[in-house]
Structures are given as structure tokens and as C-alpha cells.
Protein backbone atom coordinates (compact mmCIF):
# COMPACT_ATOMS: atom_id res chain seq x y z
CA UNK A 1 -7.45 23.48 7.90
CA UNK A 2 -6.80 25.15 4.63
CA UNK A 3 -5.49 28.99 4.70
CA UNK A 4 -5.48 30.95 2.09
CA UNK A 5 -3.58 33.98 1.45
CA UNK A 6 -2.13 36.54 -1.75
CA UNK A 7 0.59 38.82 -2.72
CA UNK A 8 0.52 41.52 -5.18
CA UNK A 9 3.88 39.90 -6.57
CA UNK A 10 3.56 39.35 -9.73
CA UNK A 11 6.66 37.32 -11.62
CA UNK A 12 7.95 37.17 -15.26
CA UNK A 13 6.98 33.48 -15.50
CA UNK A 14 5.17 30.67 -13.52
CA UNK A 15 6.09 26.72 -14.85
CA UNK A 16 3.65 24.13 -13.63
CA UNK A 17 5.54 21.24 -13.08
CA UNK A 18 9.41 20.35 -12.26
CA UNK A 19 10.17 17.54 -13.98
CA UNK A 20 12.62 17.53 -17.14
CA UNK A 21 10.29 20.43 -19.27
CA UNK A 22 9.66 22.57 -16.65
CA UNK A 23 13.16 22.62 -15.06
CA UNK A 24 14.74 22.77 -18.14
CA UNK A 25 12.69 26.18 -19.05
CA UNK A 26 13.54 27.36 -15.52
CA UNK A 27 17.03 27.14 -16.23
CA UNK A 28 17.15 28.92 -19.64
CA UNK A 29 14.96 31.69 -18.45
CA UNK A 30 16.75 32.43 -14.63
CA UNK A 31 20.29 31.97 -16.89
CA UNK A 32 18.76 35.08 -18.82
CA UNK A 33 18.00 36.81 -15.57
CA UNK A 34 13.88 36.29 -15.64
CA UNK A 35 12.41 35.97 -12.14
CA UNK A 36 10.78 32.68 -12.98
CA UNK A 37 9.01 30.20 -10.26
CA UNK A 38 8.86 26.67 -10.56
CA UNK A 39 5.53 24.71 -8.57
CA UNK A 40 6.04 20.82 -8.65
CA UNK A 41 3.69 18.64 -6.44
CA UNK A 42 6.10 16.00 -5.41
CA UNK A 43 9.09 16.90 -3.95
CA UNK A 44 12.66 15.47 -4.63
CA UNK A 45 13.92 12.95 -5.20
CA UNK A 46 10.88 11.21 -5.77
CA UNK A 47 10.33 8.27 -8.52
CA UNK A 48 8.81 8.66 -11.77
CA UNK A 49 7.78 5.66 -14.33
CA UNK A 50 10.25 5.87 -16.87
CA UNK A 51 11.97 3.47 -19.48
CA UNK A 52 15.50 5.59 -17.52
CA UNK A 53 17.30 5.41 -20.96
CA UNK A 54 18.83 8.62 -22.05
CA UNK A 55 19.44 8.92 -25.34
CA UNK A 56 22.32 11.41 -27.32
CA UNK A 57 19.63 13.88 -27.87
CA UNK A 58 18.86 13.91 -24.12
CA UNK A 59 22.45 14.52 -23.39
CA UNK A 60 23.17 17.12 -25.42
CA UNK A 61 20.40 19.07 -24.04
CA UNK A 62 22.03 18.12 -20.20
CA UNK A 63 25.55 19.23 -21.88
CA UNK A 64 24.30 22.72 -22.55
CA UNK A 65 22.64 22.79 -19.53
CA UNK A 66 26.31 22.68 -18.03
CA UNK A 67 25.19 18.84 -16.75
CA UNK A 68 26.52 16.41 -17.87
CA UNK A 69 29.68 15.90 -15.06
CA UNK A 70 26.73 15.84 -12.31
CA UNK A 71 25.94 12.30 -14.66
CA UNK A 72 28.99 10.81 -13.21
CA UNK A 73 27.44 8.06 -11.42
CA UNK A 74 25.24 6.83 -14.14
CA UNK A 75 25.58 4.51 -16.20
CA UNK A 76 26.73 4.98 -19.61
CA UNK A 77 26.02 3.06 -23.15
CA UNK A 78 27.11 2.88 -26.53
CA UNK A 79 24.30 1.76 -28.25
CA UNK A 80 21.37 -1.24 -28.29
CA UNK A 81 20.88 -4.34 -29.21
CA UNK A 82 17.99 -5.20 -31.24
CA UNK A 83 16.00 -8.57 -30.72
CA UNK A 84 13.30 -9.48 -33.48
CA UNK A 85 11.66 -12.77 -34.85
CA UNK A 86 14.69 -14.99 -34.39
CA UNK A 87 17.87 -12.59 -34.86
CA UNK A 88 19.69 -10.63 -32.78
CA UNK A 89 21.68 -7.20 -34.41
CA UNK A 90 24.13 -5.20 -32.25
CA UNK A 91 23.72 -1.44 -32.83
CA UNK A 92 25.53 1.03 -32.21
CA UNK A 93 24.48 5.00 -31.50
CA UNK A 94 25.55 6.07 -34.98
CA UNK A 95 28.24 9.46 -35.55
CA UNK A 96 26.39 12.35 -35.60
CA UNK A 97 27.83 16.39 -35.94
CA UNK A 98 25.97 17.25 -33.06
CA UNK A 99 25.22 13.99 -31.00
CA UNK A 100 27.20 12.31 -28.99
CA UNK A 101 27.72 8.32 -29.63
CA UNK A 102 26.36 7.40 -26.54
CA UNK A 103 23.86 7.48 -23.72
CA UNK A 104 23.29 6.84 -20.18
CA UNK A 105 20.66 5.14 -17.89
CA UNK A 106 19.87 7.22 -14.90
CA UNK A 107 16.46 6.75 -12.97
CA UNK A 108 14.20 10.09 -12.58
CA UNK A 109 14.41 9.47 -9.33
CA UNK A 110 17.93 11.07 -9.29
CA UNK A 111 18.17 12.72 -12.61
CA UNK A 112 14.75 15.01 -12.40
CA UNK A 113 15.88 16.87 -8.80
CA UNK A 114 19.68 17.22 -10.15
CA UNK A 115 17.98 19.45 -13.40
CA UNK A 116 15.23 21.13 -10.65
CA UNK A 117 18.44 21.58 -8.37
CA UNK A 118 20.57 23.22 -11.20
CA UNK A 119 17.62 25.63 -12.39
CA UNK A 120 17.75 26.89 -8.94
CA UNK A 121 21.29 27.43 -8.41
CA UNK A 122 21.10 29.70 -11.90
CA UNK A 123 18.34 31.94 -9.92
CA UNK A 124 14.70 30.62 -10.59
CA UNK A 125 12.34 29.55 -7.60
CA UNK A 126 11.74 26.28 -7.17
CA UNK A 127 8.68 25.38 -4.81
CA UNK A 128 8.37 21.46 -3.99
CA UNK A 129 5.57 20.15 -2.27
CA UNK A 130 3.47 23.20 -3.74
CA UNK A 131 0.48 21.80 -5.69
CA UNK A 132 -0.84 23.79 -8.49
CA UNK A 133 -4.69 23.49 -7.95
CA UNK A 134 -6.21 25.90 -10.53
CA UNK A 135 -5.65 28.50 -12.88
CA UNK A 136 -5.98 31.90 -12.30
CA UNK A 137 -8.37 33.04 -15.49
CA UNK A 138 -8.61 36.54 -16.63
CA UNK A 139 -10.93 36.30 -19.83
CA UNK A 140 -11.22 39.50 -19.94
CA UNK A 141 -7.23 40.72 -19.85
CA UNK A 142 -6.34 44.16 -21.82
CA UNK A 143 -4.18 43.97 -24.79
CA UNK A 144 -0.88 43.52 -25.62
CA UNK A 145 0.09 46.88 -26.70
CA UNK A 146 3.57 45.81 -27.53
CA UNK A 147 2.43 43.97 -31.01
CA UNK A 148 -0.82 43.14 -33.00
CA UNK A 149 -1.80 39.22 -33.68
CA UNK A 150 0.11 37.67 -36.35
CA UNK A 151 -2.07 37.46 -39.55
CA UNK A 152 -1.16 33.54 -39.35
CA UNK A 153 -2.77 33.05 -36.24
CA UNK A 154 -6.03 31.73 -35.09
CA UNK A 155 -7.73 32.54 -31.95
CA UNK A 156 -6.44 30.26 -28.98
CA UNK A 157 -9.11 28.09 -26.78
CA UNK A 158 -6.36 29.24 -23.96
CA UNK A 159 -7.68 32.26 -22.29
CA UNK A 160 -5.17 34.83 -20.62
CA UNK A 161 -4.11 33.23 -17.63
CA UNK A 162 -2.75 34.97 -14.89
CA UNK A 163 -1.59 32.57 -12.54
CA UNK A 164 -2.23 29.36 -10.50
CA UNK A 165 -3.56 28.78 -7.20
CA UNK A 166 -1.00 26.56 -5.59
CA UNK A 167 -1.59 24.82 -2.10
CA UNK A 168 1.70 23.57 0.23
CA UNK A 169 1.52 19.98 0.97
CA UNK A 170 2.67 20.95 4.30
CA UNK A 171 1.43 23.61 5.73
CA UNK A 172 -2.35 23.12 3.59
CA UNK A 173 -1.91 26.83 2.39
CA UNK A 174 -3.27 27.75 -0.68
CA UNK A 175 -1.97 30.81 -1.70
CA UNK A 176 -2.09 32.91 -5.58
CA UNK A 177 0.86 33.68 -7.69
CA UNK A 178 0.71 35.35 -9.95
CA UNK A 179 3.27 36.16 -13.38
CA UNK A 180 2.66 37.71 -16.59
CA UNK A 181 3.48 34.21 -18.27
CA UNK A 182 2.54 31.10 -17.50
CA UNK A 183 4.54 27.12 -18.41
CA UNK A 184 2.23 24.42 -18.73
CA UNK A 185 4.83 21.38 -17.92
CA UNK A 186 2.55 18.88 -15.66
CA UNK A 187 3.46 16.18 -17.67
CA UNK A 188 1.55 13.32 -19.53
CA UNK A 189 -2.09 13.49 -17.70
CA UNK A 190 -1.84 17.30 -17.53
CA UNK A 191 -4.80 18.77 -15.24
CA UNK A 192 -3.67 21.78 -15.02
CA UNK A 193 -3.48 21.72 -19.16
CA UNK A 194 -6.79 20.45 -19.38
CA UNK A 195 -8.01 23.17 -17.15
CA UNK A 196 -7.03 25.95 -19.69
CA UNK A 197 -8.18 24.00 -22.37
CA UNK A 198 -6.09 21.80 -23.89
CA UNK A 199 -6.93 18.39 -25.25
CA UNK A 200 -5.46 15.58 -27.16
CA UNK A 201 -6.69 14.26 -30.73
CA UNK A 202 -8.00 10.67 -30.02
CA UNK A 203 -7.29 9.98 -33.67
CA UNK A 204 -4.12 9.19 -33.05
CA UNK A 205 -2.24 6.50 -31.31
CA UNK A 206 -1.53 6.80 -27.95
CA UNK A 207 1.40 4.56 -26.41
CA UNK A 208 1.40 2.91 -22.70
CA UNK A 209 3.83 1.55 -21.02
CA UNK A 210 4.43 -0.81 -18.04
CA UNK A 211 7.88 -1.16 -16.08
CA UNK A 212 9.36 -2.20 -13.24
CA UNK A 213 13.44 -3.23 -12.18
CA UNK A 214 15.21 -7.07 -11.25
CA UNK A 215 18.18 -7.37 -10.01
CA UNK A 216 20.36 -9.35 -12.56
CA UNK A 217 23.91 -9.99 -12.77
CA UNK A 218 24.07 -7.92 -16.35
CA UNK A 219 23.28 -4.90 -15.00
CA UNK A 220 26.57 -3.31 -15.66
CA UNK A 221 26.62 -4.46 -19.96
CA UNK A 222 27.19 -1.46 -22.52
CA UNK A 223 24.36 -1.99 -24.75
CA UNK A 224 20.62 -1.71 -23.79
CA UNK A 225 18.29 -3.85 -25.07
CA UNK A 226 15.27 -3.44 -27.21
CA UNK A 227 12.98 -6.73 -28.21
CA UNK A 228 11.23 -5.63 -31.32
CA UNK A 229 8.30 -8.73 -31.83
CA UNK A 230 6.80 -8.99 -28.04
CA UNK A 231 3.76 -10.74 -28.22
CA UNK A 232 0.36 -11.41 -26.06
CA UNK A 233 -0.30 -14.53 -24.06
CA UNK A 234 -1.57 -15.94 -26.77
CA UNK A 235 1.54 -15.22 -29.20
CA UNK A 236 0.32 -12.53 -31.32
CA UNK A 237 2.39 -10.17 -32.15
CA UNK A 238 1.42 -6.77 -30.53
CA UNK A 239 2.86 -3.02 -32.09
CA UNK A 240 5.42 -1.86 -29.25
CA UNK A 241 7.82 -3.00 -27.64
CA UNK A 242 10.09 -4.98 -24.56
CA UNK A 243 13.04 -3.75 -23.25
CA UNK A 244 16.08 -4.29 -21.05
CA UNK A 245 18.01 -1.02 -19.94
CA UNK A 246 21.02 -1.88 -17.67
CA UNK A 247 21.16 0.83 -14.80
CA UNK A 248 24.67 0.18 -13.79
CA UNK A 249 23.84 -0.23 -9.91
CA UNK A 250 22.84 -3.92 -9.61
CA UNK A 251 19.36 -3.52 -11.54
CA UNK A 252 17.86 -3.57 -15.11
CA UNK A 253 14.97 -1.44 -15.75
CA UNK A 254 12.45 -3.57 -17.38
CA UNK A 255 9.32 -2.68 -19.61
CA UNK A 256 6.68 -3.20 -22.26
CA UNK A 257 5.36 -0.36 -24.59
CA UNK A 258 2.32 -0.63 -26.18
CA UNK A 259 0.57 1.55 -28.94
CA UNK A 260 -3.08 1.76 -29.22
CA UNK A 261 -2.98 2.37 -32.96
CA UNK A 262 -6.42 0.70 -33.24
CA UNK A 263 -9.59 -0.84 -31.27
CA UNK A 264 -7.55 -4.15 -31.44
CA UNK A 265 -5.15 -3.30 -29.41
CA UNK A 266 -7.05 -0.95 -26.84
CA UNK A 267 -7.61 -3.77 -24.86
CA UNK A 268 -4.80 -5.86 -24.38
CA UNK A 269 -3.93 -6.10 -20.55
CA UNK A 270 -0.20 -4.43 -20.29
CA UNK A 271 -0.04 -6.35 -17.15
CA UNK A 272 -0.42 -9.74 -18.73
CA UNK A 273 2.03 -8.59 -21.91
CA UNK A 274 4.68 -7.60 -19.12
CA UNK A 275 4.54 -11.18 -17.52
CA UNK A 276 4.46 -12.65 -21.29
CA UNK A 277 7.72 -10.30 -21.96
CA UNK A 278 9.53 -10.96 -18.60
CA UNK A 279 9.26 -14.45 -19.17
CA UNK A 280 9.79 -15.03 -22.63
CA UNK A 281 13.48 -12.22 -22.01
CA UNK A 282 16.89 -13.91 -22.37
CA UNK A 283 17.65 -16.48 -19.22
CA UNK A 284 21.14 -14.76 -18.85
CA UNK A 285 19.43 -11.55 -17.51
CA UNK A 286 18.08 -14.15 -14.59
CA UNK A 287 14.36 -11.75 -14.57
CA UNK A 288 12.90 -14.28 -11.94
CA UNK A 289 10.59 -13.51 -8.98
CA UNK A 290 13.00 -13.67 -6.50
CA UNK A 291 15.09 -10.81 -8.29
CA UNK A 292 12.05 -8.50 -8.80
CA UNK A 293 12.67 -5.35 -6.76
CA UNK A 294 8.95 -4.33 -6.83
CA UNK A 295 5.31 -4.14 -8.75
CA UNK A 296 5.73 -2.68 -11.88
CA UNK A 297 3.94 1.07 -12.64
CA UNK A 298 2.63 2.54 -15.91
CA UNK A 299 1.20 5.25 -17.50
CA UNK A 300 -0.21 6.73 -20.99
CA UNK A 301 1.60 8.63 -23.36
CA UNK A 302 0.64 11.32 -25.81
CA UNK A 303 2.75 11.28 -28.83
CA UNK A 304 3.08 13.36 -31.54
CA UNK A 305 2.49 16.64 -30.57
CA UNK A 306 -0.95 14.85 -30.22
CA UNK A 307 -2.13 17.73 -27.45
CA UNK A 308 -3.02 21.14 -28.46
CA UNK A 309 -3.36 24.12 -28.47
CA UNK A 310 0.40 24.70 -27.32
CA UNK A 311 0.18 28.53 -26.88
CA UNK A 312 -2.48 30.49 -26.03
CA UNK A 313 -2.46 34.56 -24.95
CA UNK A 314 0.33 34.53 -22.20
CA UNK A 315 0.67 30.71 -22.02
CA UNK A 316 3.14 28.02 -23.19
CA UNK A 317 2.64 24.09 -23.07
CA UNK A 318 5.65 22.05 -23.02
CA UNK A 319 7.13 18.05 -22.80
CA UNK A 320 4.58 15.43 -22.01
CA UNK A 321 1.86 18.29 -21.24
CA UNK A 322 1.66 18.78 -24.90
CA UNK A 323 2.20 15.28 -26.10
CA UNK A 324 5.85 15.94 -27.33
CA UNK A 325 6.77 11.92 -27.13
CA UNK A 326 8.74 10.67 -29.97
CA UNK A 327 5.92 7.90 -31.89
CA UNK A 328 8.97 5.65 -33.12
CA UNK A 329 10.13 4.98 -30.25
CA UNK A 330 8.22 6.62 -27.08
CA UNK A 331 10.81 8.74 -26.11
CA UNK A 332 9.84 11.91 -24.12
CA UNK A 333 12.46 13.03 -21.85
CA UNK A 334 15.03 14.64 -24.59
CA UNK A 335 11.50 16.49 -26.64
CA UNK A 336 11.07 17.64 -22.90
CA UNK A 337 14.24 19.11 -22.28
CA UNK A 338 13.96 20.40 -26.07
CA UNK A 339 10.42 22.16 -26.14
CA UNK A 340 11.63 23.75 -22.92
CA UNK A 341 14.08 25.14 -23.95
CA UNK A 342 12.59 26.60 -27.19
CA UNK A 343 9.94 27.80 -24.44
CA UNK A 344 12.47 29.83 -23.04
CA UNK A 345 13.86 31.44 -25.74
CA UNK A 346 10.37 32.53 -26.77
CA UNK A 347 9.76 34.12 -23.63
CA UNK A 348 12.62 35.54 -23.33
CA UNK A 349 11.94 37.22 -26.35
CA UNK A 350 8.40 38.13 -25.39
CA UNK A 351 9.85 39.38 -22.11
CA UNK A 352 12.12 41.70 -23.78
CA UNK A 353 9.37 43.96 -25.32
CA UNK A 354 8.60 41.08 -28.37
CA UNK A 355 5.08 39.97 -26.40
CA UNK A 356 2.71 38.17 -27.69
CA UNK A 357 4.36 38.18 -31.32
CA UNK A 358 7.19 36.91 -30.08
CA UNK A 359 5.60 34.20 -27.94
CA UNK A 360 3.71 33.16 -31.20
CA UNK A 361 7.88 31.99 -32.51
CA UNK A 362 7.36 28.72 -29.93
CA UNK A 363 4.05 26.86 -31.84
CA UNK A 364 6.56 27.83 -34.99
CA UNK A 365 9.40 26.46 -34.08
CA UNK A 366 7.46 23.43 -32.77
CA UNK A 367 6.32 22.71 -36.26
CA UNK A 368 9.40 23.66 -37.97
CA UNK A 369 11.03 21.30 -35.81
CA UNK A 370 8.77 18.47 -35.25
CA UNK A 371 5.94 18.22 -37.22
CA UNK A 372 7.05 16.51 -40.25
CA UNK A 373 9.52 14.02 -38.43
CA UNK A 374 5.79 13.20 -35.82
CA UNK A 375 3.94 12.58 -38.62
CA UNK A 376 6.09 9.93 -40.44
CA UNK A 377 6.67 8.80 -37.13
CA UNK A 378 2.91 8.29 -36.57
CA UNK A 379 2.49 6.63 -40.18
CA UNK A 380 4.82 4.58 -39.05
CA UNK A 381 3.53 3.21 -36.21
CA UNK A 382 0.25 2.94 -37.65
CA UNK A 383 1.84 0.34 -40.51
CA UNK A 384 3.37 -1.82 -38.11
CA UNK A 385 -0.15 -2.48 -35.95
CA UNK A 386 -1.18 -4.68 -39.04
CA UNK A 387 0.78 -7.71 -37.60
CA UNK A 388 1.50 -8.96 -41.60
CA UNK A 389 3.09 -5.21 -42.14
CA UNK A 390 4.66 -5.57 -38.85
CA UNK A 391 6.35 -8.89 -39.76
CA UNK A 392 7.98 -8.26 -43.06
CA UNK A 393 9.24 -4.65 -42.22
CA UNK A 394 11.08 -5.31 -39.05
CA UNK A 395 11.71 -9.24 -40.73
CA UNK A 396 13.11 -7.77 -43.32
CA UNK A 397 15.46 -5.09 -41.79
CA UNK A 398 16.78 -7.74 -39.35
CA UNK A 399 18.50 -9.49 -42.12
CA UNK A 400 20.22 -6.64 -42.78
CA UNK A 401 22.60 -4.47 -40.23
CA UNK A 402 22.93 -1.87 -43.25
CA UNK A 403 19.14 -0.98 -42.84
CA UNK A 404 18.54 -1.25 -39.11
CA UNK A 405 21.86 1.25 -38.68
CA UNK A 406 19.53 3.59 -40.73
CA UNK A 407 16.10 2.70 -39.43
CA UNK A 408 17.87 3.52 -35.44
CA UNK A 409 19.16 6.57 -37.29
CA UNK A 410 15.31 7.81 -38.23
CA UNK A 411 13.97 6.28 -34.88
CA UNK A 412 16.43 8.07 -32.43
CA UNK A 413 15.86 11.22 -34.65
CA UNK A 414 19.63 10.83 -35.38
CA UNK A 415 19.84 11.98 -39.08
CA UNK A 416 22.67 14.34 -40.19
CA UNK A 417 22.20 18.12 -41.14
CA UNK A 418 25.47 18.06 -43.22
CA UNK A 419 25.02 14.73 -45.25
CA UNK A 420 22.47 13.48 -47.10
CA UNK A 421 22.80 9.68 -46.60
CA UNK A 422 20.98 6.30 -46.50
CA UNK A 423 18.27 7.32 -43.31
CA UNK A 424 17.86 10.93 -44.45
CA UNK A 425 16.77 10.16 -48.26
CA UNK A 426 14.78 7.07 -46.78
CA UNK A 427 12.87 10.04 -44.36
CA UNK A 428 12.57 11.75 -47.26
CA UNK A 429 10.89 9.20 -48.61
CA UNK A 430 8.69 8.25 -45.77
CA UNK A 431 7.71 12.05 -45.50
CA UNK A 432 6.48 11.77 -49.14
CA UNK A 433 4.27 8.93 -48.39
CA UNK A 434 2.75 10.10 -45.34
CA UNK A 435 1.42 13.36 -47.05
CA UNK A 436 0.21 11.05 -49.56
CA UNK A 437 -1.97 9.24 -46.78
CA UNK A 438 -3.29 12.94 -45.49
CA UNK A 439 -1.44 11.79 -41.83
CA UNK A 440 0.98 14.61 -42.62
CA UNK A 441 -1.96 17.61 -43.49
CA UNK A 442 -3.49 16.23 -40.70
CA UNK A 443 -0.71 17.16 -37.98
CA UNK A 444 0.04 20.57 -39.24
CA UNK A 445 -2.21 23.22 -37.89
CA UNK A 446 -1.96 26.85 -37.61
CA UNK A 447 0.27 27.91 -34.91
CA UNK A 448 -1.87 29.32 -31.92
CA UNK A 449 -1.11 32.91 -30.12
């Protein structure tokens, strides 16, 4: 039977969700002494569909965090190899001033309650098995007093939320807490999001991807693997893409991604593509029945900054919840770690007497980092669904190890502050053409408050 109860507690922030966002943002804000709460419905470990690749953005952001020695027992990589219409390029993570040259394959199963773990030990409250059921609304909340709207700004569709009502898996307890800001970081699906009115643009292409692990004799090799032309059960070629990721421990994770850049593609069975894949992989990886260690598991993914609005009066969306995935190459859990972090520093600014002005810096910074690199990403993805386009782009750069070094540099969102090379004029470029085809204009938007 379900109990409910309430306290008059009130704390400096509430995050929905504990996966790589949400514990990320936990950390950053208890390392700056905030009394923050974390409420994640699973509790950990517990397994998460996930490509498991971490890439050297993702580490950096688990180097600052003080985390990267806790990676010990992952495996680490120096780069990929690249697979497409009949040639094979070895690739590896290019120098970067900031970046590390490598990456590591770690399943969420271990890496997402090692981050939750470490944003408790720096002081936030981390409450597993706590479901958050609803929102808390206030519509009717008074004023900031601290600071007037930014003339930029445009009325939010999020209304002042005060809290969540959160029920223990355990007990059945559904109990209110209540803080004065509130974390939407409940990943891809997002209920609680949805709730306080956010929604995604179904104008742009949404990815999906299938995976699942096999026990293979490779499982220990220093390059990952990404197969560039997968194609249906009938051969067509489809926009995504297979890969390979050796975990290190006796397994390969294996998977298909899929964008659903057009009506074409909506419904091709990922199910069917994964078989297509699987069989069609490299015999040395031995991907055979008998080695499969289980069904595979999928899931959608936003891209682009595709779900808005990200702010609203006391309320912050982050990671998947806000459709922070990468469109080149579906990457999510380093934009995660990323977007909670610039979270953090907006509430802590907010927190320190900036309110709601400062809170407004975090859709800001979002564009200013983001936007421009999303929307030739999402040009980009929308070229290569035309099979022809498809064919001569990635054709073309696999004939050359000179322009797929600079195309993984733009991909892994690798390009250099300092130098203005090969990949960072060729973004430029890209950037120009996008505005050109309005997909640019159409991802910018006023920053919400």
C-alpha cells in the first residue's frame, strides 16, 4: 500500500535522473558546497543500452571529475578502424590541445554507479530506487527579486517547478521534495521532461540503435570498429551505422545505428538490419550464435539539441533529456557529462544571488557551444540518407586516409582551438552551406529563462 508523506525541507537543487548528466551536475554542484539530491529509478549497477565506447571528449570530462584512475579496469583504445564499400582505413584518435589520444570501452553497467558513487562522496544525495513520479507545479510562483528577465528572452512553456513527487521502489512511499531548482536528466524518453513541457522537433532526424555483446576471441584489440555502408536484407544501403567495440573482458559490444532522416527509412526493422550486420561482420570476430551472450536491446535517440525548451523559470534540462546526442556520430554520453556540467556552473551562479539571470547563461552557453557544430552535423546526416550522396562521400573519403583523419576530426568534435587546419576550414565550410540550406536558422532559437 502506497504512503505518502512531506517535509518542509526544501534543497538548493533536485536532478531527475543518475545516469552520466545528472551525476555529473551532482558532482559539480556538491564540489561547490550546494545541498543537491539526486532521484534515479534504477538502482546500481544496473545495465543501460549503450554503444560502451568512450570517446576523448568523454574522458576529459571523467579527468576533471577526478575519474579517470577509477577507469583502471577498462579497456582502453587508440583509435577506430573504419570499414566502407570495399576498404578498410586504420584511424587513429587524432592530437588534440585538450583531448587525450585515446578512449576506453566501459559498459554503463559499471561506469554510470562509479560517477553516481563519486557525486556522493563530494556531498550530494543520491536516492536509488526512488522514482520520480510527477512534478511539483507552482504556476503561480512569486518573482525573482534578485534580477529582471533578460530582454533576449522569451517566455518558457516550463512553469516554476518546485519539486517532484518521488515514490521508493521499496518501501512504495511516495513522498515530496522539494528545492528551489530543479535538473531534468531522465534521459532519452524523458517523462518527467515531457511533463513540464518539453518536446522534441519531429523535423529532424532521430537515430535508433540496436545492440547486444558475443564473446569473440578479439575482444582485447586496440582499435574499435566502425562499418560505415551497413545495408538492409535486401542490400540497400541504409544512413547509420555497424559497429564492433572491444570491451577488454572476453566480449565485443555489438550494434547497428540507424537515422530516420526520412519516411524511407522510418520503417526499416533494426532487428532484421542487426542480423544483416552481425552476419555480414568480419569472420575473425567469430559473432556466431553460440557466442551471443544475450537478445540485443535498443532505444531512440534525440539528436541535436532536437528537445526544447532547455530552461524554463527554476528548471534546467540536460544530456539525452534534451536531445544533446552528437548527429555525426550518435554519441551522447560525453554531451551528457558536458551539458551537466555547464548546468552546474549556471546554478551555481544562480545560487549565489545571480537567479534567474544567471540561470538564463546555460541555454547560452548551449548555443554558443553546440548549435552550429548540431546543425552541420544534422545537414550532414541528412545528405548521406540519399544512398547516391551516401556512396560517393564516404566512397570517396575512403580512398583517401588524408580526408577520413579530418572527417573523424569533425565527427568526434575533435577540431583544434589553436590551429586552423584541414577539418576546421572544411567545418567552416560545411557551416556555410548549412545556413545556406536554412538547417542552421532553423536550430538557433532564443535562449529560454
Amino acid at each position: 500500500m502506497e504512503r505518502e508523506s512531506s517535509t518542509n525541507e526544501v534543497h538548493d537543487v533536485l536532478i531527475v535522473g543518475g545516469g552520466p548528466g545528472g551525476s555529473a551536475c551532482a558532482y559539480w554542484l556538491a564540489s561547490a558546497g550546494w545541498d543537491v539530491v539526486v532521484v534515479e529509478k534504477k538502482r546500481f549497477p544496473r545495465d543501460k543500452t549503450c554503444g560502451d565506447g568512450l570517446t576523448p571528449r568523454a574522458v576529459k570530462q571523467l579527468a576533471d571529475m577526478g575519474l579517470e584512475d577509477s577507469l583502471t579496469g577498462a579497456h582502453r583504445y587508440r583509435g577506430l578502424i573504419a570499414y566502407g564499400f570495399g576498404r578498410t582505413m586504420e584511424l587513429p584518435w587524432p592530437a588534440h590541445p585538450i583531448f587525450g589520444d585515446y578512449g576506453y570501452t566501459i559498459t554503463r553497467h559499471d561506469l554510470d554507479g562509479i560517477v553516481a558513487d563519486h557525486a556522493a562522496k563530494a556531498g550530494a544525495t543520491v536516492l536509488q530506487g526512488s522514482e520520480a513520479l510527477s512534478p511539483i507545479l507552482e504556476h503561480d510562483a512569486r518573482p525573482d527579486p534578485s534580477s529582471s528577465r533578460p530582454k533576449c528572452a522569451t517566455p518558457s512553456t516550463i512553469p516554476y517547478c518546485a519539486g517532484a513527487r518521488v515514490r521508493d521502489s521499496e518501501t512504495g512511499e511516495i513522498k515530496e521534495l522539494r528545492a528551489r531548482y530543479v535538473v531534468v536528466a531522465d534521459g532519452s524518453n524523458s517523462r518527467f521532461g515531457r511533463a513540464l513541457g518539453t518536446s522534441r522537433d519531429r523535423h529532424r532526424p532521430m537515430g535508433m540503435a540496436l545492440r547486444t555483446y558475443y564473446t569473440s576471441p578479439r575482444h582485447d584489440e586496440s582499435f574499435i570498429e566502425s562499418h560505415l555502408d551497413i545495408r538492409d536484407a535486401s542490400g540497400n544501403v541504409v544512413p547509420g551505422y555497424g559497429w564492433i567495440f572491444p570491451m577488454g573482458d572476453g566480449r565485443v559490444n555489438v550494434g547497428v545505428g540507424l537515422l530516420s532522416t526520412s519516411a524511407r527509412w522510418k520503417g526499416v526493422n533494426t532487428t532484421e538490419l542487426m542480423n544483416t550486420f552481425v552476419n555480414w561482420a568480419p569472420r575473425s570476430w567469430e559473432l556466431t550464435p553460440q557466442n551471443c551472450c544475450g537478445p540485443a536491446t535498443g532505444g531512440k535517440l534525440p539528436m541535436g539539441l532536437s528537445v526544447t525548451p532547455w530552461s524554463g523559470e527554476n528548471t534546467l534540462v540536460i544530456g539525452d533529456a534534451g536531445g544533446a546526442i552528437n548527429p555525426f556520430n550518435g554519441e551522447g554520453i560525453s554531451y551528457a557529462y558536458e551539458t551537466g556540467r555547464l548546468a552546474a556552473n549556471s546554478l551555481d551562479l544562480a545560487l549565489g544571488g545571480g537567479g534567474r539571470e544567471a540561470l538564463a547563461t546555460y541555454a547560452r552557453d548551449l548555443e554558443e557551444t553546440y548549435s552550429s557544430y548540431y546543425a552541420v552535423g544534422q545537414a550532414f546526416v541528412r545528405m548521406i540518407s540519399n544512398p547516391s550522396a551516401m556512396r560517393v562521400c564516404v566512397g570517396a573519403g575512403m580512398h583517401s586516409e588524408f580526408l577520413m583523419t579530418q572527417l573523424l576530426r569533425v565527427m568526434a568534435n575533435l577540431m583544434r582551438p589553436d590551429v586552423l587546419g584541414p577539418a576546421e576550414i572544411g567545418f567552416k565550410g560545411m557551416k556555410a552551406a548549412s545556413r545556406t540550406l536554412d538547417i542552421y536558422r532553423g536550430l538557433k532559437r532564443p535562449p529560454a529563462t
